[in-house]
C-alpha atoms as a PDB file:
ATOM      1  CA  UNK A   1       0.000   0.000   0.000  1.00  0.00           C
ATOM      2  CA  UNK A   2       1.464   3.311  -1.167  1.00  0.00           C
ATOM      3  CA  UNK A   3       1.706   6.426   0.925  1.00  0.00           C
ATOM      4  CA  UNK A   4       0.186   9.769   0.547  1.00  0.00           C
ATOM      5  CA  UNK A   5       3.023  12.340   1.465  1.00  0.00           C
ATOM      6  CA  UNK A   6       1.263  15.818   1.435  1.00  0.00           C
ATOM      7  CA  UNK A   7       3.784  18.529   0.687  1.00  0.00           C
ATOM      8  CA  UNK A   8       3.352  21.908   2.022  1.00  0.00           C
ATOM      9  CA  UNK A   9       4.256  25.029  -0.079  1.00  0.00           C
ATOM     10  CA  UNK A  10       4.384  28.314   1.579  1.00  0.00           C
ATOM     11  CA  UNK A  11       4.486  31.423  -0.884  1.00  0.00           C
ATOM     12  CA  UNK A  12       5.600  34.602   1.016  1.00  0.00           C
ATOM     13  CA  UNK A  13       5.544  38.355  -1.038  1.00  0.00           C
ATOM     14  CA  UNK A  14       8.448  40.323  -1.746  1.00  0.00           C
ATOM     15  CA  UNK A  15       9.171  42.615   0.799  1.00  0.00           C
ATOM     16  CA  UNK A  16       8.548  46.375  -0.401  1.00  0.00           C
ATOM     17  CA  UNK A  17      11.285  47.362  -2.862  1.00  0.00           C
ATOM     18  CA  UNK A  18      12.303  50.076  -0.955  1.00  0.00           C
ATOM     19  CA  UNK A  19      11.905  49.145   2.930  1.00  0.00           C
ATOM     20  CA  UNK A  20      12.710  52.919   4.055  1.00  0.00           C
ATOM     21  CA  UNK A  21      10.379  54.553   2.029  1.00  0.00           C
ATOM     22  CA  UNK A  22       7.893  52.304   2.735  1.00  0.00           C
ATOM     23  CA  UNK A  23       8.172  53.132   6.508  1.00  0.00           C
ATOM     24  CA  UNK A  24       7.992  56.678   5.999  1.00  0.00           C
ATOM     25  CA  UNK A  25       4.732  56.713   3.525  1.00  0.00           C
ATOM     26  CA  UNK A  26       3.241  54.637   7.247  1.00  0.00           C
ATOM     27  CA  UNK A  27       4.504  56.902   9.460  1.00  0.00           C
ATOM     28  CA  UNK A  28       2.974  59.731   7.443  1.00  0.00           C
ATOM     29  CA  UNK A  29      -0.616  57.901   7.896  1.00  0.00           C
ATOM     30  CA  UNK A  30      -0.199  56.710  11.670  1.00  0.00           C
ATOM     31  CA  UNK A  31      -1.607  59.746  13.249  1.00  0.00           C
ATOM     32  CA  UNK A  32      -4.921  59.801  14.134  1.00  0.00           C
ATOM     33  CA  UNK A  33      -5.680  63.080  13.039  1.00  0.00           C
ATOM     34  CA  UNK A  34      -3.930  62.448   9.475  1.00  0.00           C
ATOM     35  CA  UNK A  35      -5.978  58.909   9.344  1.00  0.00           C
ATOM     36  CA  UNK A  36      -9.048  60.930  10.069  1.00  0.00           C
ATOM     37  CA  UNK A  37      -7.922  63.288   7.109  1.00  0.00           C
ATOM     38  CA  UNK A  38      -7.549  60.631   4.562  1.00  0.00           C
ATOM     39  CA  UNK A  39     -10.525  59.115   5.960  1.00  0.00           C
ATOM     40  CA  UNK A  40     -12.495  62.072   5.084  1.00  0.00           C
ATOM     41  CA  UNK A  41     -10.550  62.692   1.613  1.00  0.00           C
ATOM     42  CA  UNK A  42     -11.374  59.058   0.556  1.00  0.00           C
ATOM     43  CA  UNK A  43     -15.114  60.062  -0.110  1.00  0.00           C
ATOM     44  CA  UNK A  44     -13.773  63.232  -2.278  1.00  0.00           C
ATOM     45  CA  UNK A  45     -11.996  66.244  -2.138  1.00  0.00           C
ATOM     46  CA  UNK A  46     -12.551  68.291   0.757  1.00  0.00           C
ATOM     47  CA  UNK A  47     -11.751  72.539   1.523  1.00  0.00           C
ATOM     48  CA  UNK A  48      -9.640  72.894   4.781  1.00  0.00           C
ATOM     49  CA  UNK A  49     -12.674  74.488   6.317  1.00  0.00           C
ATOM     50  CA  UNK A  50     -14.625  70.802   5.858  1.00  0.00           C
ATOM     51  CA  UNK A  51     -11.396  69.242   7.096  1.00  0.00           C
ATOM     52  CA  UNK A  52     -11.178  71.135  10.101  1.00  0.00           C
ATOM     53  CA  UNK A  53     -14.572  70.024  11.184  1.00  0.00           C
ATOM     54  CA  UNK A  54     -14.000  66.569  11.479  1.00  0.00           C
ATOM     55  CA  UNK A  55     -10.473  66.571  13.811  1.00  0.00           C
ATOM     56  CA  UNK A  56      -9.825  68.256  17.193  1.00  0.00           C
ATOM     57  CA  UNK A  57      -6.995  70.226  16.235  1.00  0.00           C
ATOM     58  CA  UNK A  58      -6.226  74.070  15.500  1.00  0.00           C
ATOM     59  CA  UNK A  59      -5.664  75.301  12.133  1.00  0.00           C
ATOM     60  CA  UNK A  60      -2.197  75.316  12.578  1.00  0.00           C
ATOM     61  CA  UNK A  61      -1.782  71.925  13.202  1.00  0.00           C
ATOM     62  CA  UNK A  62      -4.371  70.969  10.546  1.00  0.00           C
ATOM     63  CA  UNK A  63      -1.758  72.873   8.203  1.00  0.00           C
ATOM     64  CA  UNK A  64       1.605  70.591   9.621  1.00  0.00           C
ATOM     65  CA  UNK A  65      -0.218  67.621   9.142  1.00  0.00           C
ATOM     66  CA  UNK A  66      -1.389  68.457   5.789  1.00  0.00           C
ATOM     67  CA  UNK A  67       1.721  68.973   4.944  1.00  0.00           C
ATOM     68  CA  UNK A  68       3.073  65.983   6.365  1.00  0.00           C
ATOM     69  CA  UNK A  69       0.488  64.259   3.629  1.00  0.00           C
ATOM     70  CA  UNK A  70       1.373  66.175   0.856  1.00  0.00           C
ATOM     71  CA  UNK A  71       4.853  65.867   1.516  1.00  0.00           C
ATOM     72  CA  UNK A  72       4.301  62.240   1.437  1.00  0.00           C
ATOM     73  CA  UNK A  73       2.838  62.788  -1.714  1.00  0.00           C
ATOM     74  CA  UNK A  74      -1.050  60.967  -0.015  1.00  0.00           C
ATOM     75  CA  UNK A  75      -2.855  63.961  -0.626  1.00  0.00           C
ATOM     76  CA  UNK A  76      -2.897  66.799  -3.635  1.00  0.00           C
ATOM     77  CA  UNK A  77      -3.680  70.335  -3.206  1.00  0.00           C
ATOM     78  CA  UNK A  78      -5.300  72.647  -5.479  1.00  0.00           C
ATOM     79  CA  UNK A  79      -5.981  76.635  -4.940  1.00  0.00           C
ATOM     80  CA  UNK A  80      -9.607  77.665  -5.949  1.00  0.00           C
ATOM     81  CA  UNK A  81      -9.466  81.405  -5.179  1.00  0.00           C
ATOM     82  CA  UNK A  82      -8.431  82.008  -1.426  1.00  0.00           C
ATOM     83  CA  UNK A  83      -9.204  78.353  -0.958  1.00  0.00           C
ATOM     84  CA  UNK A  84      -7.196  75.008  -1.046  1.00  0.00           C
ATOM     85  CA  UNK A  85      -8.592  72.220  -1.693  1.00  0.00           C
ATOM     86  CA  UNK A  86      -7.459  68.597  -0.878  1.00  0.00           C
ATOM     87  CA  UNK A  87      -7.871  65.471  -2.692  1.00  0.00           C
ATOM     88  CA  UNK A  88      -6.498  61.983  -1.962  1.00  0.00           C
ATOM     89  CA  UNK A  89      -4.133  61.183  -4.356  1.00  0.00           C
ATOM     90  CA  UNK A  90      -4.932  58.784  -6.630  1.00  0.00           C
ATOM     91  CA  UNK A  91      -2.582  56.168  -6.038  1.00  0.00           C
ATOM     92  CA  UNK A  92      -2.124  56.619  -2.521  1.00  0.00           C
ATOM     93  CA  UNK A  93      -4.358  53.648  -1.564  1.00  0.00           C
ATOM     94  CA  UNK A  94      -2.599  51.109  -3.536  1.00  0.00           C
ATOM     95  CA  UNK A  95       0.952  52.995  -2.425  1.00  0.00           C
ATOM     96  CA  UNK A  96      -0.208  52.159   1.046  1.00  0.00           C
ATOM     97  CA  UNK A  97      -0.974  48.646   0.380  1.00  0.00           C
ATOM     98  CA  UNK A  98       1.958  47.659  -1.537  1.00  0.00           C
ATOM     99  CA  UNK A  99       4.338  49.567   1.752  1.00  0.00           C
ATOM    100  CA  UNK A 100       2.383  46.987   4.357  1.00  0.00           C
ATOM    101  CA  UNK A 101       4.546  43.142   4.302  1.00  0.00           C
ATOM    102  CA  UNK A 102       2.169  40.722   3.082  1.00  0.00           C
ATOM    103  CA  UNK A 103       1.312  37.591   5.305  1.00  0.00           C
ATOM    104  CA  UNK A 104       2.880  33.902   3.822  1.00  0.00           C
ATOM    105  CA  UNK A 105       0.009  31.909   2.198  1.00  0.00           C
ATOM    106  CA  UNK A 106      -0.233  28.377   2.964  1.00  0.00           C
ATOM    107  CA  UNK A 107      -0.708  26.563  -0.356  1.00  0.00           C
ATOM    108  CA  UNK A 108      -0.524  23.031   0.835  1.00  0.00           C
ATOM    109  CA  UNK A 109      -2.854  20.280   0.903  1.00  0.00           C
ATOM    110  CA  UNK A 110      -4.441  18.769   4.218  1.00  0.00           C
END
């Protein structure tokens, strides 16, 4: 009687290509007022005015962490008058994504 041998392959995902980077693009969204930003930005662009009424913060710091988004390229700006308007960039959920390790995957029989 032959026996069944049941071999076990475990695929695991590149890490990111650039491991540094991909720390600071998280780093730039682990702040709860900068989650609730992108949060917010996700359903469409939003004025700083709509911004501000969503996170507990002054203006001021609004502004840093703005920047802190832009600067990690998550969010766009765009000047409509005396306004700026913020957008989430377009590929800043799949950026995001492709910066977080990816679990192994168990491909192997029972």
């Amino acid at each position: 009687m032959a026996q069944s041998s049941t071999a076990s392959l475990t695929l695991r995902a590149a890490p990111p290509r650039d491991p540094p980077a991909a720390v600071a693009l998280l780093q730039a969204a682990a702040d709860p007022v900068r989650w609730t930003v992108l949060a917010r930005l996700a359903d469409g662009p939003r004025c700083v005015c709509d911004l501000q009424e969503h996170v507990d913060v002054s203006s001021t710091l609004l502004s840093y962490h703005l920047r802190i988004l832009r600067d990690a390229e998550l969010v766009t700006a765009t000047r409509r008058g005396r306004w700026i308007d913020y957008a989430l960039a377009p590929d800043a959920s799949s950026r995001l994504t492709e910066a977080l390790p990816a679990p192994a995957r168990d491909l192997g029989g029972a």
